[in-house]
N, C-alpha and C. Protein backbone atom coordinates (compact mmCIF):
# COMPACT_ATOMS: atom_id res chain seq x y z
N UNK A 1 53.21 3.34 -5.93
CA UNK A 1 51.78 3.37 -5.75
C UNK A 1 51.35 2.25 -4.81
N UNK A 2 50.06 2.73 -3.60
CA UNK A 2 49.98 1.58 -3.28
C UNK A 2 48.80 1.03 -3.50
N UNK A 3 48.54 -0.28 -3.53
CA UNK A 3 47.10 -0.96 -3.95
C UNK A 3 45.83 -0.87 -2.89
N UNK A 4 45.07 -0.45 -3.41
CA UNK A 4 43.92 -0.25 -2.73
C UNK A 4 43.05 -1.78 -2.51
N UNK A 5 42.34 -1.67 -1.67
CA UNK A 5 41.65 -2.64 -0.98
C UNK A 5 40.46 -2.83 -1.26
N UNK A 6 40.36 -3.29 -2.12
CA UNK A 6 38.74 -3.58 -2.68
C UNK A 6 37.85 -4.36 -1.41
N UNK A 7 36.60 -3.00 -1.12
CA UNK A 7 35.86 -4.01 0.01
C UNK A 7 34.56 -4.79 -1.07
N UNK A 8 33.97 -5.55 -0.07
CA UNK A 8 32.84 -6.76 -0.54
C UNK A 8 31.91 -5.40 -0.79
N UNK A 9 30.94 -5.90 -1.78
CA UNK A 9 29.98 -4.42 -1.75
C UNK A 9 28.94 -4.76 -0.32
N UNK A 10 28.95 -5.17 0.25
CA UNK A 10 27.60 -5.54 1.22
C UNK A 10 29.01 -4.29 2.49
N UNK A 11 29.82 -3.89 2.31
CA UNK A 11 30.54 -2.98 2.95
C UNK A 11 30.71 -1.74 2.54
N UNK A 12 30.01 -1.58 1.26
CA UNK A 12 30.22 -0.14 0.81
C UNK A 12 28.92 0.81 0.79
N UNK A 13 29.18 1.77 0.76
CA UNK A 13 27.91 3.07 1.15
C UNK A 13 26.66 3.09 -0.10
N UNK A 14 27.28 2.60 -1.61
CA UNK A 14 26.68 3.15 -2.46
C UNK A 14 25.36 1.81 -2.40
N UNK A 15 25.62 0.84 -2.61
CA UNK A 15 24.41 -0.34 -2.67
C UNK A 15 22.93 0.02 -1.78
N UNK A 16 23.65 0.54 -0.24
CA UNK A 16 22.62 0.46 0.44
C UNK A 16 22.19 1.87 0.35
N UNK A 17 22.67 2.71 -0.23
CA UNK A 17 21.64 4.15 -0.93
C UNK A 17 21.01 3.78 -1.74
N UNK A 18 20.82 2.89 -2.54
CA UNK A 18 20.53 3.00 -3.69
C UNK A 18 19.14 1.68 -3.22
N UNK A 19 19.66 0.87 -2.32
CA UNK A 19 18.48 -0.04 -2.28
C UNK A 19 17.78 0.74 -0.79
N UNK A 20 18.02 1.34 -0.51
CA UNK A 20 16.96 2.24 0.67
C UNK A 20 15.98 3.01 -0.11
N UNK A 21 15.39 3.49 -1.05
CA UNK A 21 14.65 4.03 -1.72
C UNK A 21 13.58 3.01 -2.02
N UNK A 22 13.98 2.09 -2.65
CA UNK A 22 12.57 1.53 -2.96
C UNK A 22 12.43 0.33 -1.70
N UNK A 23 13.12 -0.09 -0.26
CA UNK A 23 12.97 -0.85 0.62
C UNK A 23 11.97 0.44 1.29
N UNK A 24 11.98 1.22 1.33
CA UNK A 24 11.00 2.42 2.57
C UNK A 24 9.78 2.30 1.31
N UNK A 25 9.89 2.54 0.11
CA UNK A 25 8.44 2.28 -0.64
C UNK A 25 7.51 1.34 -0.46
N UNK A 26 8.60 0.29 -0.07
CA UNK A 26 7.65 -1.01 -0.21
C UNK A 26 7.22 -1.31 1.35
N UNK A 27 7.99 -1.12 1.94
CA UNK A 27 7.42 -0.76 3.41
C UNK A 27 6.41 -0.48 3.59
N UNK A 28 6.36 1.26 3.26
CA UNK A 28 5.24 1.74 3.05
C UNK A 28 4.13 1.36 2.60
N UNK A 29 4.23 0.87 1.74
CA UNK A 29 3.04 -0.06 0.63
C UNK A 29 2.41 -1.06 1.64
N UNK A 30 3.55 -1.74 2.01
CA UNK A 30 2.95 -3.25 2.79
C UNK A 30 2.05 -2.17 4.16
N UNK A 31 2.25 -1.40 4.51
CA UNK A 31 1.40 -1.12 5.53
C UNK A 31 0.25 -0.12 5.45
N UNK A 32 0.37 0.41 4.01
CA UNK A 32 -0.49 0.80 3.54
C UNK A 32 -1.61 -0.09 3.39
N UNK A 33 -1.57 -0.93 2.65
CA UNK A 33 -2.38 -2.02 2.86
C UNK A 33 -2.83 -2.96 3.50
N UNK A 34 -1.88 -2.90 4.56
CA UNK A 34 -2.47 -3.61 5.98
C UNK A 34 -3.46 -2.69 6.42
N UNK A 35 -3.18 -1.40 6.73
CA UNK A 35 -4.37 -0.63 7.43
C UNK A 35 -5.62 -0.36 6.72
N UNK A 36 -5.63 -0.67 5.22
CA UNK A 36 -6.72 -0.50 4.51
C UNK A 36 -8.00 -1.70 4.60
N UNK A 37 -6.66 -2.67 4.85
CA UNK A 37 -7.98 -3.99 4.76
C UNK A 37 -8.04 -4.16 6.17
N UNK A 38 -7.42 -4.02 7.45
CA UNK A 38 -7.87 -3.86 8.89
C UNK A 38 -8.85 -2.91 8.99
N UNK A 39 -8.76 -1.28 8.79
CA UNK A 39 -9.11 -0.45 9.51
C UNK A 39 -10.19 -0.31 8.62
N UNK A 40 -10.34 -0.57 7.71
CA UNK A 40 -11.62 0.20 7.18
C UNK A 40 -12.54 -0.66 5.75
N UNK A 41 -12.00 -2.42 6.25
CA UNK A 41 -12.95 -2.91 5.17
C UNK A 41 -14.38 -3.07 5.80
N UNK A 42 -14.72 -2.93 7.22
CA UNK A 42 -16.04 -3.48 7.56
C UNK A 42 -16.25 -2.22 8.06
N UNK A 43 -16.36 -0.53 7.23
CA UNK A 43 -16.95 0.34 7.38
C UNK A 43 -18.48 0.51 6.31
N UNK A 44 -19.47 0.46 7.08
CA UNK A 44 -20.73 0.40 6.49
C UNK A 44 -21.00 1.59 5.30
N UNK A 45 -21.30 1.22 4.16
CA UNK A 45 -21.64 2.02 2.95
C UNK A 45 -22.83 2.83 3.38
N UNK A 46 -23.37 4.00 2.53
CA UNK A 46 -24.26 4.66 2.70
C UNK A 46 -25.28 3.86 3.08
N UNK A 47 -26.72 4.66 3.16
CA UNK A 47 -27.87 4.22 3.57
C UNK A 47 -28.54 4.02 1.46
N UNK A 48 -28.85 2.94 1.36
CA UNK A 48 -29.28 2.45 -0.01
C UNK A 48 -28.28 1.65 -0.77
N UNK A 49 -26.89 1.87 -0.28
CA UNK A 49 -25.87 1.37 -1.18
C UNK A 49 -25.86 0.16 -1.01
N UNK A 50 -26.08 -0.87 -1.89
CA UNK A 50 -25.82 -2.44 -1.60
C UNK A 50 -24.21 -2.26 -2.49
N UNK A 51 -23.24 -3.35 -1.73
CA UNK A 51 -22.13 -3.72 -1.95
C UNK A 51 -21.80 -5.26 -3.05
N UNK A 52 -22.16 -5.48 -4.19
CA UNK A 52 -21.63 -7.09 -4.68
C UNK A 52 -20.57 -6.91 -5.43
N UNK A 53 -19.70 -7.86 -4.37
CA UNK A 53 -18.13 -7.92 -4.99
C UNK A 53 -17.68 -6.29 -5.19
N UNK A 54 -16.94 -6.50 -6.07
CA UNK A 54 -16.76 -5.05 -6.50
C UNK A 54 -16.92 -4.43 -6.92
N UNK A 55 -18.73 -4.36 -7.01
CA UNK A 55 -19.49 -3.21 -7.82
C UNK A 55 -20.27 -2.62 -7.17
N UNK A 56 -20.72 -1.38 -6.39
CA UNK A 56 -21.24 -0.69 -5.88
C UNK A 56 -22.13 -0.54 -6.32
N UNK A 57 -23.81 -0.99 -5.81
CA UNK A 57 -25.01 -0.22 -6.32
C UNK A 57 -26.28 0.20 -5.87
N UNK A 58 -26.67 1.11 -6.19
CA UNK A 58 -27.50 2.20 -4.89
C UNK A 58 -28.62 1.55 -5.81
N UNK A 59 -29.66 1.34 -4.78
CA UNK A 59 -30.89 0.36 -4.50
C UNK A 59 -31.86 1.09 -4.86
N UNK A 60 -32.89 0.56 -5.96
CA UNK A 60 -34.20 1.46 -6.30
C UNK A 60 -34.84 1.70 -5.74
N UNK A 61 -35.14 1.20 -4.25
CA UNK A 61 -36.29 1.55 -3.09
C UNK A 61 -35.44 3.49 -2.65
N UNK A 62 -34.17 3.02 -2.64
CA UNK A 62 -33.56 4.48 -2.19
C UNK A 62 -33.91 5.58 -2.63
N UNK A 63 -33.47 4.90 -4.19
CA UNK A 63 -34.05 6.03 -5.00
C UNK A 63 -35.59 6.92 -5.13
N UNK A 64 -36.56 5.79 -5.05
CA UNK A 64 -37.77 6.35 -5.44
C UNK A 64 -37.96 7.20 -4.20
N UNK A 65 -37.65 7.11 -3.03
CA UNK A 65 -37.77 7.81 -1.85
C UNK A 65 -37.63 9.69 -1.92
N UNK A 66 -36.21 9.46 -2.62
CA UNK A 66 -35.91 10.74 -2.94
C UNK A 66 -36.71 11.24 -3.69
């Protein structure tokens, strides 16, 4: 019999299948969220909507209009 050759794992197929799945997720993610807070945090809310922090709230002058 002859002895096989154990390679380093940073040389074998299975590690980097297995860590390519969640490296393209997180990818994804990170640029998901780059384009969210570039492209579209200083898009103007409706007409009445005041913005504080992170609570959205439509303005009583708006309302009575309607």
């Amino acid at each position: 019999m002859t002895e096989q050759q154990i390679k380093p794992w940073w040389k074998q197929l299975w590690p980097w299948l297995l860590i390519s799945g969640p490296a393209v997720a997180m990818i994804g993610c990170a640029i998901t969220i780059w384009l969210a807070v570039n492209l579209y945090a200083d898009k103007p809310l409706r007409d009445g909507v005041v913005k504080q922090g992170l609570k959205v709230e439509q303005l009583k002058a708006a309302q009575a209009n309607k």
